[in-house]
N, C-alpha and C. Protein backbone atom coordinates (compact mmCIF):
# COMPACT_ATOMS: atom_id res chain seq x y z
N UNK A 1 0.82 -1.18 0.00
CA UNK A 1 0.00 0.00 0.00
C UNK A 1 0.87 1.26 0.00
N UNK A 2 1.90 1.41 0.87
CA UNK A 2 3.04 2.11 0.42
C UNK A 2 3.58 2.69 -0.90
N UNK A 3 3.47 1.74 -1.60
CA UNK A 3 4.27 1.77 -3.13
C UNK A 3 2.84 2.32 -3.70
N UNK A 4 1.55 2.32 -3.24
CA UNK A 4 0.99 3.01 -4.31
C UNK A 4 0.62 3.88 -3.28
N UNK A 5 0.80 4.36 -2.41
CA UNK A 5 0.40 6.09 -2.07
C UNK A 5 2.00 6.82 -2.79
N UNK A 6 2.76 6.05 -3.12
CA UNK A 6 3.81 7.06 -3.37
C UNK A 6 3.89 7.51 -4.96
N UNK A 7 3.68 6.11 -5.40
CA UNK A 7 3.02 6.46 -7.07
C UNK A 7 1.63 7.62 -7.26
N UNK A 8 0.75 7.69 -6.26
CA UNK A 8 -0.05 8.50 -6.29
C UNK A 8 0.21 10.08 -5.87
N UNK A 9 1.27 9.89 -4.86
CA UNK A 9 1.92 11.53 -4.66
C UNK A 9 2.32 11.90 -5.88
N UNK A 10 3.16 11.06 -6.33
CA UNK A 10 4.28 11.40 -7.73
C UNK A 10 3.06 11.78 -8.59
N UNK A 11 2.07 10.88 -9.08
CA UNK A 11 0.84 11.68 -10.03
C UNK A 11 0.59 12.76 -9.95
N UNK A 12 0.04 13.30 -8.55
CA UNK A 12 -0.35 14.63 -8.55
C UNK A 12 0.79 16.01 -8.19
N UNK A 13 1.92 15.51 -8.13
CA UNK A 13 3.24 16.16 -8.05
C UNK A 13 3.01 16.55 -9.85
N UNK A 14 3.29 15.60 -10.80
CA UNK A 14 3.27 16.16 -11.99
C UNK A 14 2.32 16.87 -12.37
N UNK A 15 0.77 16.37 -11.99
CA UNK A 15 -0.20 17.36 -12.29
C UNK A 15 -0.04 18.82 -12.19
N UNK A 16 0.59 18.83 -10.95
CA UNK A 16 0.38 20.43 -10.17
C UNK A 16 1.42 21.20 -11.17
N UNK A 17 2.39 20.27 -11.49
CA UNK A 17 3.68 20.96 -12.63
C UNK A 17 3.41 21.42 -13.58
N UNK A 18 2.04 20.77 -14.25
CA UNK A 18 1.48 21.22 -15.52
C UNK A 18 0.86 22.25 -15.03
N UNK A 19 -0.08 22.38 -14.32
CA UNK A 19 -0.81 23.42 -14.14
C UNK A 19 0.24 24.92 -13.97
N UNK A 20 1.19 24.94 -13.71
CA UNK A 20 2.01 26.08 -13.61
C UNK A 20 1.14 27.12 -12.47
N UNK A 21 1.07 26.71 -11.11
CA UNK A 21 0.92 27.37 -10.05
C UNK A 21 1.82 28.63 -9.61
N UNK A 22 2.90 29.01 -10.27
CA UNK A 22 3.87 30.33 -9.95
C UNK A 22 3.33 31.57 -10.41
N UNK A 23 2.50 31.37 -11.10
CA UNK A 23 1.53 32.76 -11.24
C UNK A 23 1.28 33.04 -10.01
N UNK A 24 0.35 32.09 -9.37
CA UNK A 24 -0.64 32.80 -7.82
C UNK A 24 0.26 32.78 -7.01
N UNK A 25 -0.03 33.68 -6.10
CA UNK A 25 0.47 34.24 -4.49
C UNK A 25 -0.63 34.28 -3.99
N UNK A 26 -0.20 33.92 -2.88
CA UNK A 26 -1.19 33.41 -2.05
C UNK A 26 -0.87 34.80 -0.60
N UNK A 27 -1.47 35.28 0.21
CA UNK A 27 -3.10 34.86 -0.14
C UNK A 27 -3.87 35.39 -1.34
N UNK A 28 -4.85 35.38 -2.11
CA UNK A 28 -5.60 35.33 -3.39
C UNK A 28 -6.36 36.76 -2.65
N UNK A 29 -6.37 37.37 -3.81
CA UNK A 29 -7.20 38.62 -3.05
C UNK A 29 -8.62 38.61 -4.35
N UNK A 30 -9.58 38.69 -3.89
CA UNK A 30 -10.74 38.30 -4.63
C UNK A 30 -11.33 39.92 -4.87
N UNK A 31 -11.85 40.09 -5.65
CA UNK A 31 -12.52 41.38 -5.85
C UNK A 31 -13.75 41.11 -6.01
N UNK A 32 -14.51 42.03 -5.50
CA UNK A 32 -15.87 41.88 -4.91
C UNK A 32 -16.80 43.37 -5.53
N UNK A 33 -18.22 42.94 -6.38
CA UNK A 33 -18.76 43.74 -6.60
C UNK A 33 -19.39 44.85 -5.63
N UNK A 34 -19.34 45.92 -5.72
CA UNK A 34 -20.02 46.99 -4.14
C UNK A 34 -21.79 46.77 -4.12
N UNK A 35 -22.38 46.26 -5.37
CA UNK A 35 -23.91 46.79 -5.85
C UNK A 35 -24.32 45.21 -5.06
N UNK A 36 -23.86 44.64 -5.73
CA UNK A 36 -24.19 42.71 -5.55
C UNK A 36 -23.64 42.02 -4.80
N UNK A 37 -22.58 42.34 -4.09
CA UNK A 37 -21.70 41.74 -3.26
C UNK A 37 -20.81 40.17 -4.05
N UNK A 38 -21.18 40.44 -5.68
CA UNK A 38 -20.67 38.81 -5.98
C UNK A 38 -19.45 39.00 -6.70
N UNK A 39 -18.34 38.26 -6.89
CA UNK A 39 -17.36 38.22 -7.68
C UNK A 39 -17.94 39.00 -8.88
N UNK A 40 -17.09 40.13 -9.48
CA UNK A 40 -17.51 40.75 -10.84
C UNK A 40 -17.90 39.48 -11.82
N UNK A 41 -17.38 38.14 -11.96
CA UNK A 41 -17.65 37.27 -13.05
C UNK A 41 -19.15 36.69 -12.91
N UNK A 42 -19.69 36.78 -11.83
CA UNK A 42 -21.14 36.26 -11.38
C UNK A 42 -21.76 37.33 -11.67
N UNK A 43 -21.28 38.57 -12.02
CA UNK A 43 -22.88 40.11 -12.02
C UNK A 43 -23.54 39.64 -12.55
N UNK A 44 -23.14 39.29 -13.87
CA UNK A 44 -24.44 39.12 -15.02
C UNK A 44 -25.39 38.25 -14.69
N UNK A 45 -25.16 37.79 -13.50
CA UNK A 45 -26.19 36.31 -13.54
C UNK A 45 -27.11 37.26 -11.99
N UNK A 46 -26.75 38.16 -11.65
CA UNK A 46 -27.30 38.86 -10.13
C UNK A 46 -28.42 39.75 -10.92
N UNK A 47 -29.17 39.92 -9.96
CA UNK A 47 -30.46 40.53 -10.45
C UNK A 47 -30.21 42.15 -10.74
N UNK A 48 -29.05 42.70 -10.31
CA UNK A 48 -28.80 44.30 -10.64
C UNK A 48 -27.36 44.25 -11.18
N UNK A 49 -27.93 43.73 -12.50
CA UNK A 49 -26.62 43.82 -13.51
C UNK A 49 -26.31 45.06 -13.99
N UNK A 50 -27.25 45.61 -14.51
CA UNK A 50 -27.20 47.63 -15.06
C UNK A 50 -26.61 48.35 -14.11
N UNK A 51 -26.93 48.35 -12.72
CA UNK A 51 -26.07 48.92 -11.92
C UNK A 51 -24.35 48.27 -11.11
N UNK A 52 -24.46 47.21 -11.77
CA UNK A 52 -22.87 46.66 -11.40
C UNK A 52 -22.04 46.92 -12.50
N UNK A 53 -22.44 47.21 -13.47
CA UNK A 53 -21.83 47.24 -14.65
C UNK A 53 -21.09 48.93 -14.50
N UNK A 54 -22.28 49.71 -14.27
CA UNK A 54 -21.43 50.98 -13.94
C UNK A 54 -20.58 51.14 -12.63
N UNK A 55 -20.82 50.71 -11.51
CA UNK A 55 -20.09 51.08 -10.75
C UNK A 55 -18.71 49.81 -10.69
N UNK A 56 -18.92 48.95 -11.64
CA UNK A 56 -17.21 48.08 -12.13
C UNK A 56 -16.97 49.19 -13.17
N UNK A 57 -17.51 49.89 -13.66
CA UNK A 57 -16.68 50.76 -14.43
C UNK A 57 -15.98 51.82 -14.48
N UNK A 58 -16.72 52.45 -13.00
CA UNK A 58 -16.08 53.53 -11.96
C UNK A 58 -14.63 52.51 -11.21
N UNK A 59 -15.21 51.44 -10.53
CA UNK A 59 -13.94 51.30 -9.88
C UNK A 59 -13.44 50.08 -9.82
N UNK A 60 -13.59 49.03 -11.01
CA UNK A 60 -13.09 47.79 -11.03
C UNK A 60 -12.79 48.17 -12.93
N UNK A 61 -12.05 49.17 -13.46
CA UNK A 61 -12.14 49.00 -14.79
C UNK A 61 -11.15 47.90 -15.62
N UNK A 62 -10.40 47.61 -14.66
CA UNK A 62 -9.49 45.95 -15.32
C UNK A 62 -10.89 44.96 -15.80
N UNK A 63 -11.80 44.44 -14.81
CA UNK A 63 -12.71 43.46 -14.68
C UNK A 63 -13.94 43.75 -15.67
N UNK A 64 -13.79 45.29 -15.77
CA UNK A 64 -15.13 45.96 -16.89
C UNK A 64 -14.56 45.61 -17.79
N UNK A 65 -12.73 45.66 -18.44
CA UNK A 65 -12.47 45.62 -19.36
C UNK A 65 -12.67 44.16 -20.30
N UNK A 66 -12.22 43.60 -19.05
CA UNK A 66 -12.23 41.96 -19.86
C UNK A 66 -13.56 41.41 -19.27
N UNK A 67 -14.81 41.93 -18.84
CA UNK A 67 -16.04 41.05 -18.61
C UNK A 67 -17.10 41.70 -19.88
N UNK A 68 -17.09 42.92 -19.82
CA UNK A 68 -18.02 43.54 -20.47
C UNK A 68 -17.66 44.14 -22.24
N UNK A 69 -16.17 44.44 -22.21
CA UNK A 69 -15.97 44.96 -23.71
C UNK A 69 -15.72 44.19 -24.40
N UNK A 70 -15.24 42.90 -24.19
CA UNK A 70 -14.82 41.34 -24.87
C UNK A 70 -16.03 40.76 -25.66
N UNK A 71 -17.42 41.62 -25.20
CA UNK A 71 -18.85 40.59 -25.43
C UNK A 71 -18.95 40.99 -26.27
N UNK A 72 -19.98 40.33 -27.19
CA UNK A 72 -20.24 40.96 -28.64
C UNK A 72 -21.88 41.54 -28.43
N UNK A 73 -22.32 42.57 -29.43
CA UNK A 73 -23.62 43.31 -29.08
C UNK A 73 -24.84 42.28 -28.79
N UNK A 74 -24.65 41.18 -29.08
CA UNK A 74 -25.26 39.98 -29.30
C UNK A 74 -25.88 39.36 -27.62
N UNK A 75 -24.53 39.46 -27.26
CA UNK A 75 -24.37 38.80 -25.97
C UNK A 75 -24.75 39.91 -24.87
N UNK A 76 -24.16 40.99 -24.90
CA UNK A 76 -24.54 42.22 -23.94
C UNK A 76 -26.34 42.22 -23.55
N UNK A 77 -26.69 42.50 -25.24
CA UNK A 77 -27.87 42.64 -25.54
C UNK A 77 -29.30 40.94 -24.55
N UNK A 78 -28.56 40.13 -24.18
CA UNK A 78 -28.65 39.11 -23.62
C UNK A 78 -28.71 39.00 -22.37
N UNK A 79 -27.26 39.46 -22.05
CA UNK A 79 -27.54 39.58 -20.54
C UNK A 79 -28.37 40.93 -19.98
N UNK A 80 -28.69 41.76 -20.73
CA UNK A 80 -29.02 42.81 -20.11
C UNK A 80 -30.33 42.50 -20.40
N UNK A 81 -31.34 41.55 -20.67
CA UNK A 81 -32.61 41.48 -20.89
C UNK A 81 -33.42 42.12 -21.96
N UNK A 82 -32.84 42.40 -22.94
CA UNK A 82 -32.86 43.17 -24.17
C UNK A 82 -33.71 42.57 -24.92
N UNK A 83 -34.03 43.26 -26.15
CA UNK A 83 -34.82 42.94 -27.27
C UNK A 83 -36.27 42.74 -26.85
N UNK A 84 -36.47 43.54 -25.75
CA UNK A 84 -38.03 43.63 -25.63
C UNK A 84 -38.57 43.09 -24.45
N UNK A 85 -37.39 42.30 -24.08
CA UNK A 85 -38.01 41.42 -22.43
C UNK A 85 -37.82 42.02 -21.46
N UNK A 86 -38.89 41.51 -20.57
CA UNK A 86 -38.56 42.15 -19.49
C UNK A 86 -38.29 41.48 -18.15
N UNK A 87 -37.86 41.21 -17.44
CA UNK A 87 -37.56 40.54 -16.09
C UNK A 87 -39.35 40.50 -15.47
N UNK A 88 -38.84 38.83 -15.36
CA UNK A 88 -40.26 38.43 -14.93
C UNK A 88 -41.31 39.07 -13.27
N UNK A 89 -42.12 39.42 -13.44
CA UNK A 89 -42.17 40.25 -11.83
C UNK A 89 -42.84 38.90 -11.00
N UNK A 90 -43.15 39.12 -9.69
CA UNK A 90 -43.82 38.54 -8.60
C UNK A 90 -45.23 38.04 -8.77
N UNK A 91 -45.57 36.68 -9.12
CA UNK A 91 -46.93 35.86 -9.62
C UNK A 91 -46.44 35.38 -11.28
N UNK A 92 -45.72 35.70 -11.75
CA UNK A 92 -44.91 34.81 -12.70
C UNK A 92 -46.41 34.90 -13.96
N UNK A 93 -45.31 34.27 -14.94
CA UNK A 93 -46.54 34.13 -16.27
C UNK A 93 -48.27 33.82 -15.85
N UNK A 94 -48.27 33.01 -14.53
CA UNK A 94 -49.62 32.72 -14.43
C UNK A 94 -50.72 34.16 -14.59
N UNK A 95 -49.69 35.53 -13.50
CA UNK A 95 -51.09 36.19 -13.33
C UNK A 95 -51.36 37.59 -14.94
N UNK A 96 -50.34 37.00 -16.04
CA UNK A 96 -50.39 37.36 -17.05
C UNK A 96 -52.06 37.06 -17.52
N UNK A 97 -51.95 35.54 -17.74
CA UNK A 97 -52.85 34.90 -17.80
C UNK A 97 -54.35 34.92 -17.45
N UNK A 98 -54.32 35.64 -16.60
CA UNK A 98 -55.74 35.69 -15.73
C UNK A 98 -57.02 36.69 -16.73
N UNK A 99 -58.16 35.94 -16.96
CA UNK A 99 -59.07 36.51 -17.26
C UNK A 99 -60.07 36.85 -16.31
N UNK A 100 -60.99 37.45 -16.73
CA UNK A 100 -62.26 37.76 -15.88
C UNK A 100 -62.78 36.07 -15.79
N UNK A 101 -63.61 36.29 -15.05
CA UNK A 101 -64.12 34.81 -14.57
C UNK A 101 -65.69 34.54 -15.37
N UNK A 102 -65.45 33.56 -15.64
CA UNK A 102 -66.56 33.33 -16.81
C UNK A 102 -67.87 33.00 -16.29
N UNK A 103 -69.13 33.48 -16.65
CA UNK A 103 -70.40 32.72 -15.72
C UNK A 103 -70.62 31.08 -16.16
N UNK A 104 -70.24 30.49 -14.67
CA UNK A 104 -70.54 29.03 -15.29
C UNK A 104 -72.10 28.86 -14.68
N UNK A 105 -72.52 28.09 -15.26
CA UNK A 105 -73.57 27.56 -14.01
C UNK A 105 -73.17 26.71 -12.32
N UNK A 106 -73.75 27.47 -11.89
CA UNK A 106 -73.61 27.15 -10.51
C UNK A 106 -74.16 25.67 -10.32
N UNK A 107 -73.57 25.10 -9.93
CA UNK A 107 -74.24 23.76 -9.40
C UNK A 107 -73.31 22.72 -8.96
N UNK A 108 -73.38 21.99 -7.25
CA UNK A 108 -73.04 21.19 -6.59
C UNK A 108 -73.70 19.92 -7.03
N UNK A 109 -72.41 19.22 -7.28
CA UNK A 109 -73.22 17.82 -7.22
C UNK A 109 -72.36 16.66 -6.63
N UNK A 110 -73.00 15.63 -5.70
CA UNK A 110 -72.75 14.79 -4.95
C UNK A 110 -73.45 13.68 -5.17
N UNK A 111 -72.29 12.50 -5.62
CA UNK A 111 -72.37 11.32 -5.87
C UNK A 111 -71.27 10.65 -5.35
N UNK A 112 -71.57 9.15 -5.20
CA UNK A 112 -70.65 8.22 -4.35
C UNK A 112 -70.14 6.70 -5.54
N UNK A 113 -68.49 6.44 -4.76
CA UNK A 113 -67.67 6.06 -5.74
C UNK A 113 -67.37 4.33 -5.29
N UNK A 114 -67.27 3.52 -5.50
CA UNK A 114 -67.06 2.35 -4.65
C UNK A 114 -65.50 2.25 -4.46
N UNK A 115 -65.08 1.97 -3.51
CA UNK A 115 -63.56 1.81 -2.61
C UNK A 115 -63.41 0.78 -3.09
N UNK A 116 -63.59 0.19 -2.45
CA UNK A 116 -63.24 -1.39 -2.03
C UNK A 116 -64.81 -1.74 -1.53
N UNK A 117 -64.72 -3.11 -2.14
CA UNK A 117 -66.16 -3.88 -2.21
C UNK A 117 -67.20 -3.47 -2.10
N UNK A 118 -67.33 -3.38 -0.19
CA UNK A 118 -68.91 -2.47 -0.05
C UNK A 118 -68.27 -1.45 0.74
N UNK A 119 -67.51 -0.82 0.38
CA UNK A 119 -66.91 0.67 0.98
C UNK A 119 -67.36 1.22 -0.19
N UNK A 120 -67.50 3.19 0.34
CA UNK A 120 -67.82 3.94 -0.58
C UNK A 120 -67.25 5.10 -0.38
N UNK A 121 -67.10 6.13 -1.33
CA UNK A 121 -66.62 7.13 -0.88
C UNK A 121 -67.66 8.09 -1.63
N UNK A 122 -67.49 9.74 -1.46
CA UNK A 122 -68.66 10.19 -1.65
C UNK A 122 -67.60 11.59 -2.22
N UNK A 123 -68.22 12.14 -3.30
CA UNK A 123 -67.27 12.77 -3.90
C UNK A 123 -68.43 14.13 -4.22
N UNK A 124 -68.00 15.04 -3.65
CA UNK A 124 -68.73 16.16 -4.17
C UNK A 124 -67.92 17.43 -5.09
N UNK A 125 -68.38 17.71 -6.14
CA UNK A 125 -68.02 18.32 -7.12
C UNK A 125 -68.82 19.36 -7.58
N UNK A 126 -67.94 21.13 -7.91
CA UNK A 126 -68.57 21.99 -8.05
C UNK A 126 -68.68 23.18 -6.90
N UNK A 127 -68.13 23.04 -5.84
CA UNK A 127 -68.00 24.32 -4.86
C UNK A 127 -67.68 24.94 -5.63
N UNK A 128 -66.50 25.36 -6.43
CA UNK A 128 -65.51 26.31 -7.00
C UNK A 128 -66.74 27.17 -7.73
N UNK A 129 -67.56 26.40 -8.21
CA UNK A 129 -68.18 27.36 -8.99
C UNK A 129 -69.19 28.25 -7.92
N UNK A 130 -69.33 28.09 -6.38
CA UNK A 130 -70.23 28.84 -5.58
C UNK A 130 -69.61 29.69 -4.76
N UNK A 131 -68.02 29.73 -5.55
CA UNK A 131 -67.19 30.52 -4.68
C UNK A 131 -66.93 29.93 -3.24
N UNK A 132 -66.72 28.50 -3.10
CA UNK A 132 -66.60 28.50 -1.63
C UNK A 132 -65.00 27.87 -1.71
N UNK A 133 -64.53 27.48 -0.58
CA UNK A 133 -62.68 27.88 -0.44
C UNK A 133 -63.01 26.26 -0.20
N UNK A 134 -62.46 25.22 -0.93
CA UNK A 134 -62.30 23.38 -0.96
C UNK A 134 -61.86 23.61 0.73
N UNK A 135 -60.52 23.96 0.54
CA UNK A 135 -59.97 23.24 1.80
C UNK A 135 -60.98 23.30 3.12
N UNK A 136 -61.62 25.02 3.66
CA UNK A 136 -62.46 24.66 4.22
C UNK A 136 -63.44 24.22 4.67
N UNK A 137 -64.38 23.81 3.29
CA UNK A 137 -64.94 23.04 3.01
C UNK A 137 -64.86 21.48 3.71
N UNK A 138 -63.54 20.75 3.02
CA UNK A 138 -63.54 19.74 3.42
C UNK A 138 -63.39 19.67 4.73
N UNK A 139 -62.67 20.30 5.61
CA UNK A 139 -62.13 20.48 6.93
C UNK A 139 -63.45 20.12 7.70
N UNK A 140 -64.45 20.94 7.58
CA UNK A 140 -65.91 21.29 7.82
C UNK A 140 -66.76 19.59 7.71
N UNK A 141 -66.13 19.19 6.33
CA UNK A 141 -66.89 17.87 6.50
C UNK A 141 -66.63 16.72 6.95
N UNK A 142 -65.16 16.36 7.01
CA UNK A 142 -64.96 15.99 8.25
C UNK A 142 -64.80 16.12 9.45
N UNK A 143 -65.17 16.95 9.97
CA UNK A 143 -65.60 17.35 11.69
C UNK A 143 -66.85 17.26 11.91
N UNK A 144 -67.75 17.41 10.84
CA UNK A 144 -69.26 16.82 11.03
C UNK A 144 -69.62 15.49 10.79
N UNK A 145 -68.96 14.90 9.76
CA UNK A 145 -69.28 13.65 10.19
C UNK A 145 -68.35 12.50 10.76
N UNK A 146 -67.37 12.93 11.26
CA UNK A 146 -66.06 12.32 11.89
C UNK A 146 -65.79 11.08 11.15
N UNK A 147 -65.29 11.85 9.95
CA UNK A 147 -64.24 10.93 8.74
C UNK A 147 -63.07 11.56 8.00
N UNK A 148 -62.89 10.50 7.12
CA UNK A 148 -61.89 11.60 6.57
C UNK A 148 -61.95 12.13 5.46
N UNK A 149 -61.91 13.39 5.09
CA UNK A 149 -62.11 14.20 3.94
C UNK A 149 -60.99 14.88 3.53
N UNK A 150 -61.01 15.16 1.93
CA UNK A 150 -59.95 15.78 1.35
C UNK A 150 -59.95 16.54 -0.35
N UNK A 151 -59.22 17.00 -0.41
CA UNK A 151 -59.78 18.07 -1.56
C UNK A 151 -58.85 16.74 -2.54
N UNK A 152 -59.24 16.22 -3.31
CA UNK A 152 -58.56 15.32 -4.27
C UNK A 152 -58.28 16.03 -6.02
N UNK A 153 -59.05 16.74 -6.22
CA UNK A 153 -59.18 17.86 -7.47
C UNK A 153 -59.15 19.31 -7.64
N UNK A 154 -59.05 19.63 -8.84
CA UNK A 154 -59.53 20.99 -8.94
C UNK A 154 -60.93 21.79 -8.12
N UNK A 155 -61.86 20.53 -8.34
CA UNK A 155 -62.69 21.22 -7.88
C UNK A 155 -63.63 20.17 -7.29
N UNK A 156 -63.15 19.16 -6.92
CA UNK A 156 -63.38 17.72 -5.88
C UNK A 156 -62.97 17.28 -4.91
N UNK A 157 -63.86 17.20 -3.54
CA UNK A 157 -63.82 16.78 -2.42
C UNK A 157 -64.23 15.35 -2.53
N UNK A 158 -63.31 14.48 -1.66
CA UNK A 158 -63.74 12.93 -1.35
C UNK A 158 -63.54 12.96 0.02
N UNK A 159 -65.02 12.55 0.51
CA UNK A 159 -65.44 12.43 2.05
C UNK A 159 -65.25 10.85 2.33
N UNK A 160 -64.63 10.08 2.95
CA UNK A 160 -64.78 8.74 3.64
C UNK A 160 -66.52 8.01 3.76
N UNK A 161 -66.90 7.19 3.13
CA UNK A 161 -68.14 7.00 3.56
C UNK A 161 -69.04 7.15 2.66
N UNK A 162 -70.23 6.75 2.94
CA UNK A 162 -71.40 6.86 1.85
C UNK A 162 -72.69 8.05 2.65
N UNK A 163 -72.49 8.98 2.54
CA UNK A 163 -73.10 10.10 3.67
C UNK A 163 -73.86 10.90 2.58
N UNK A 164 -74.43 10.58 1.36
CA UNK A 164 -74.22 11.69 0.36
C UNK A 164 -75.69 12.47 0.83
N UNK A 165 -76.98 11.85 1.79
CA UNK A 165 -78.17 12.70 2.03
C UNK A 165 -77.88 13.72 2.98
N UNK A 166 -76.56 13.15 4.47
CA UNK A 166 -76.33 14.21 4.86
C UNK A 166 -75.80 15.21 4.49
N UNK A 167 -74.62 14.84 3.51
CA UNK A 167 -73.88 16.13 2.59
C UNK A 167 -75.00 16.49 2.09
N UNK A 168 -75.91 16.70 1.63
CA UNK A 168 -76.90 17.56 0.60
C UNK A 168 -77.48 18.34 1.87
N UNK A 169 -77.43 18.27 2.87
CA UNK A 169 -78.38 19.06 3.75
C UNK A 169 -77.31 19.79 4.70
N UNK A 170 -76.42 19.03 4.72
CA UNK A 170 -75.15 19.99 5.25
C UNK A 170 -74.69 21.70 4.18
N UNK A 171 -74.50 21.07 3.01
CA UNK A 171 -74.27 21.83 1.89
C UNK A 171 -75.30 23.42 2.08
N UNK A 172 -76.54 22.58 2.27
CA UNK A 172 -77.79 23.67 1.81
C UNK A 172 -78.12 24.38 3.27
N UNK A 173 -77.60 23.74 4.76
CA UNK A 173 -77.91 24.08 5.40
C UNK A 173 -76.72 25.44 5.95
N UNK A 174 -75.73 24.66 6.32
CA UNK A 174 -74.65 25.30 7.05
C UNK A 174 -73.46 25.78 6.06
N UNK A 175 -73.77 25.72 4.67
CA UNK A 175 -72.25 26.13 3.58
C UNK A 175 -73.13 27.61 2.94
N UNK A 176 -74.73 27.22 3.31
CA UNK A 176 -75.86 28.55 2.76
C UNK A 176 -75.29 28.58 1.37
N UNK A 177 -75.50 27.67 0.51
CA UNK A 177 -75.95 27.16 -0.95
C UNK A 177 -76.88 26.74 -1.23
N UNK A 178 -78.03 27.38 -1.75
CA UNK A 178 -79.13 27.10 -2.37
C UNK A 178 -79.19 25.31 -2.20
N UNK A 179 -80.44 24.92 -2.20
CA UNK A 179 -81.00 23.85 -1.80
C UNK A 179 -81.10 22.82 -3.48
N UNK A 180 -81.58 23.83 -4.21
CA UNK A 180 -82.07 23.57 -5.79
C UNK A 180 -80.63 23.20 -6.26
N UNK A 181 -79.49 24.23 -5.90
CA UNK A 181 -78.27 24.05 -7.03
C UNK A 181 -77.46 22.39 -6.39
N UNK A 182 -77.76 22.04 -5.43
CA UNK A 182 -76.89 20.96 -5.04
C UNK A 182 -78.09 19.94 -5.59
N UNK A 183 -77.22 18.92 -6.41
CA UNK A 183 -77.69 17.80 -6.69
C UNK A 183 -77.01 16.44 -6.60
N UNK A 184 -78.22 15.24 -6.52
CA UNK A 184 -77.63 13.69 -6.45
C UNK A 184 -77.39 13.21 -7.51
N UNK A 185 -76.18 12.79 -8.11
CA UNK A 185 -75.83 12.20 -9.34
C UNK A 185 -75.81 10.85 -9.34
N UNK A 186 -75.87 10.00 -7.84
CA UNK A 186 -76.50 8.81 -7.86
C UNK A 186 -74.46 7.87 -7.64
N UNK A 187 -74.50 7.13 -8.41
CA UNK A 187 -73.30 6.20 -8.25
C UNK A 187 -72.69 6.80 -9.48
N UNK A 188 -70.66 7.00 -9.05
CA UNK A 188 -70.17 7.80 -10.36
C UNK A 188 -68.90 6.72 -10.42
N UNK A 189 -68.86 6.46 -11.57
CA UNK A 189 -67.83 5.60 -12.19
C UNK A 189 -66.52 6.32 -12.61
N UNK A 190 -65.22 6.18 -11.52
CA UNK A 190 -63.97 6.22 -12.14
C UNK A 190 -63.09 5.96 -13.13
């Protein structure tokens, strides 16, 4: 084991030879952006590149010279978010997206799913459209009928159990949703 830790010193003895380490002195003095706090070679990737760029140009102009005048209009034009883009803000492409809310028809409906054999589960679908919030919803329905409930969809609750006459009177009674808009869809196939 000897003979090969010494063959292995000798490896990285030559490595280090190639690399030509007599450039650096040690200790390494790092230069540090004032705007971003990051190595000048990381600005472009920091969220206040426009303002690191000028103040490396006030007082890091070695690092302006070879980070920023070396680029081609191509590349500048790139990092600086150019050609029309703009840095994405807070709620991201989604709240681009957002339309007015469309009139759907309102209507709850509750039907039950088979589990396992003669287990059932009871799946109510359609709050979203009465404006009511799932999670508390479900929370609500299992504490009334001490099971377990959970928002499984977009816009579907699955309650533990086959309860679907009390859910219809729970719904119409204590969620104060019309009596008419909640309906029984009977047994629903997965």
């Amino acid at each position: 084991w000897y003979q090969r830790r010494v063959r292995e010193f000798q490896t990285f003895q030559h490595y280090f030879k190639q690399i030509n380490l007599s450039r650096m002195t040690y200790p390494l003095k790092v230069d540090y952006c004032g705007v971003c706090s990051l190595p000048p070679e990381y600005c472009e990737n920091g969220p206040l590149f426009e303002k690191c760029k000028e103040w490396m140009e006030e007082n890091l102009p070695d690092h302006y010279a070879r980070l920023i005048l070396n680029k081609t209009q191509e590349e500048l034009e790139a990092m600086t978010l150019g050609n029309g883009k703009k840095k994405q803000t807070r709620g991201g492409k989604a709240m681009k997206n957002l339309t007015k809310k469309q009139d759907v028809q309102k209507q709850v409906s509750v039907g039950r799913s088979m589990r396992a054999r003669k287990k059932y589960v009871t799946l109510i679908r359609g709050l979203k459209t009465c404006d009511m919030n799932l999670k508390k919803c479900s929370k609500a329905f299992g504490q009334k009928f001490a099971c377990g409930s959970s928002v499984t969809g977009d816009d579907e609750i699955t309650v533990q159990g086959d309860v679907i006459d009390d859910i219809m009177d729970f719904i119409a009674e204590e969620l104060g949703i019309d009596a008419d808009l909640v309906v029984d869809v009977g047994d629903i196939k997965d």
